[in-house]
Protein backbone atom coordinates (compact mmCIF):
# COMPACT_ATOMS: atom_id res chain seq x y z
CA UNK A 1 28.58 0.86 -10.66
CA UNK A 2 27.32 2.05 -7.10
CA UNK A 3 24.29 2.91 -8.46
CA UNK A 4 24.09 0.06 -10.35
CA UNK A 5 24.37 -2.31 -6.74
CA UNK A 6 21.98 0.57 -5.21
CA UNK A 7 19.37 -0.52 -7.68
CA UNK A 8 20.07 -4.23 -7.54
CA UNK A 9 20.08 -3.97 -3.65
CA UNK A 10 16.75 -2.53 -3.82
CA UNK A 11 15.47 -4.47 -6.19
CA UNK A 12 16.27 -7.71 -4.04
CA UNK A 13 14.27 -6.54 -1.59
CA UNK A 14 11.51 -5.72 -3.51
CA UNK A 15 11.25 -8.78 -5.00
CA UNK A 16 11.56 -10.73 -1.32
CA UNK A 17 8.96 -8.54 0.05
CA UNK A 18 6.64 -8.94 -3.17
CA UNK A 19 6.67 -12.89 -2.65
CA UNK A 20 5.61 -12.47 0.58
CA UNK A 21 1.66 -12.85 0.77
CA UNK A 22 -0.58 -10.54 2.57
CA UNK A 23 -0.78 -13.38 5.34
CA UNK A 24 2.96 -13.71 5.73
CA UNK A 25 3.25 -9.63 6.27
CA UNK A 26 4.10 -8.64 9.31
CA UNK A 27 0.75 -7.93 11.10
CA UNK A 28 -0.06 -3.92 12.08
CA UNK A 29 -1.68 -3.98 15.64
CA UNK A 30 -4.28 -1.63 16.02
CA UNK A 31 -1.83 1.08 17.89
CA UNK A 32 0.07 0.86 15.04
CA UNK A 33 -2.78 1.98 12.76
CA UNK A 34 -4.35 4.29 14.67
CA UNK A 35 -1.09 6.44 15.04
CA UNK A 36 -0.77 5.83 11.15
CA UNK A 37 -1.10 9.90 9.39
CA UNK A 38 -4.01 9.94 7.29
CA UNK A 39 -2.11 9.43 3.93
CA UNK A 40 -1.12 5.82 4.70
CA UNK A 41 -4.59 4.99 3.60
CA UNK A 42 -6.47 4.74 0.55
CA UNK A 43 -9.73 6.42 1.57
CA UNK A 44 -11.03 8.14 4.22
CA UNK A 45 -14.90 8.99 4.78
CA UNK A 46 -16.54 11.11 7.58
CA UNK A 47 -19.23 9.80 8.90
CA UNK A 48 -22.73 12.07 9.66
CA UNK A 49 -21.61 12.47 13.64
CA UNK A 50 -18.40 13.62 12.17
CA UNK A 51 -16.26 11.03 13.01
CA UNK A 52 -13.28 9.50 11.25
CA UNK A 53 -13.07 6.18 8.91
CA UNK A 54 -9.99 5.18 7.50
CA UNK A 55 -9.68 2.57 5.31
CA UNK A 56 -6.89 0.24 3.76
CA UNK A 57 -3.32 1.50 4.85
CA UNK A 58 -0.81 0.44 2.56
CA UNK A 59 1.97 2.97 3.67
CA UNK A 60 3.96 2.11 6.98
CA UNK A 61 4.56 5.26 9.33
CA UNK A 62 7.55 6.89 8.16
CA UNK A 63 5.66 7.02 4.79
CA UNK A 64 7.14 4.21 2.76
CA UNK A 65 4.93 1.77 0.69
CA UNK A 66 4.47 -1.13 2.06
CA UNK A 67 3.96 -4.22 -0.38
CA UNK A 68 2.31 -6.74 1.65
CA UNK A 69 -0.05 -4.50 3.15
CA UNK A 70 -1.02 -2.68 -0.90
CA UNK A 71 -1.88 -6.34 -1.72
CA UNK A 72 -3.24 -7.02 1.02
CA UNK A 73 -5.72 -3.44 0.69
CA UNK A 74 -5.94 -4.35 -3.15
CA UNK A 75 -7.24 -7.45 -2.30
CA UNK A 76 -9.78 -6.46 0.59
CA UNK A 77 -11.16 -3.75 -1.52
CA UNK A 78 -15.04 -5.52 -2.15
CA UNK A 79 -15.27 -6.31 2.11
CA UNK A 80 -14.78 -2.40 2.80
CA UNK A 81 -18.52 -1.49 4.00
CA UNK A 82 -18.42 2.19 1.97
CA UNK A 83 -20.47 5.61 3.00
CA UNK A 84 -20.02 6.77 -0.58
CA UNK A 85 -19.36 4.28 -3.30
CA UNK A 86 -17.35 6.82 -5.06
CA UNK A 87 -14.64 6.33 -2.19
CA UNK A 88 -14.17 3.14 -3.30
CA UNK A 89 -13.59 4.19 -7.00
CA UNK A 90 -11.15 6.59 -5.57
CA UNK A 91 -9.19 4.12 -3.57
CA UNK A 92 -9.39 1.44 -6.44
CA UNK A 93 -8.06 4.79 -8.51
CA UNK A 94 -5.06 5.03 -5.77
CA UNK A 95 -4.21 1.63 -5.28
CA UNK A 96 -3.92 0.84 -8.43
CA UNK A 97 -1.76 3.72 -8.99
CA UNK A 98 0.68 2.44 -6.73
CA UNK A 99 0.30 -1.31 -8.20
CA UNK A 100 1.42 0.00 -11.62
CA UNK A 101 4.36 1.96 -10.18
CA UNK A 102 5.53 -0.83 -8.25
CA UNK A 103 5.18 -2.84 -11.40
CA UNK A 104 7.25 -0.48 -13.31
CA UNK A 105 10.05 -0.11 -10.67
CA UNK A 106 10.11 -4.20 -10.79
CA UNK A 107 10.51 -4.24 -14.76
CA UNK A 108 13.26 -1.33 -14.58
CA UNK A 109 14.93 -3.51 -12.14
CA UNK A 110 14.83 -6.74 -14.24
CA UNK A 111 16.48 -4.71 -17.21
CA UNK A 112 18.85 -2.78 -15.47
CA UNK A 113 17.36 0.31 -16.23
């Protein structure tokens, strides 16, 4: 039964923070992102001077997913101005990974699984 209201509790947030659109997420100032590790986002190219371009975090520091912010990267994916167009297959690739989980862990929820 704990696990049970575990799940459920979960779930309930989930679902709040899925009805939430990328607008109504709580905006990441650019502090925030820059202290973001490199696996919040969903690609990351080097540029010929070497330096650094991250692009489309979707995981909030302490590593979790954040919903808002995959739909909002999901949905931003075409404006991303790409060094190597097979980055953006790749972050398509990973984004969509995470989509379909969060899809899954939705439906288990809904059936009690």
């Amino acid at each position: 039964m704990t696990t049970f209201l575990s799940s459920l509790a979960v779930f309930i947030v989930l679902v709040v923070l899925a009805a939430v659109s990328p607008v109504g997420a709580e905006e990441w100032s650019r502090a925030y992102i820059n202290a973001l590790p490199d696996s919040a986002f969903a690609a990351i190219e080097t540029t010929r001077d070497g330096k650094k371009v991250r692009h489309l975090p979707h995981h909030d520091r302490s590593g979790e997913l954040d919903i808002p912010h995959l739909k909002s990267a999901r949905s931003r994916l075409k404006q991303v101005k790409w060094m190597d167009p097979a980055n953006e297959v790749r972050a398509r690739e990973h984004l969509e990974q995470h989509w379909q989980e969060y899809l899954e862990f939705l439906k288990r929820g809904r059936h009690g699984q």
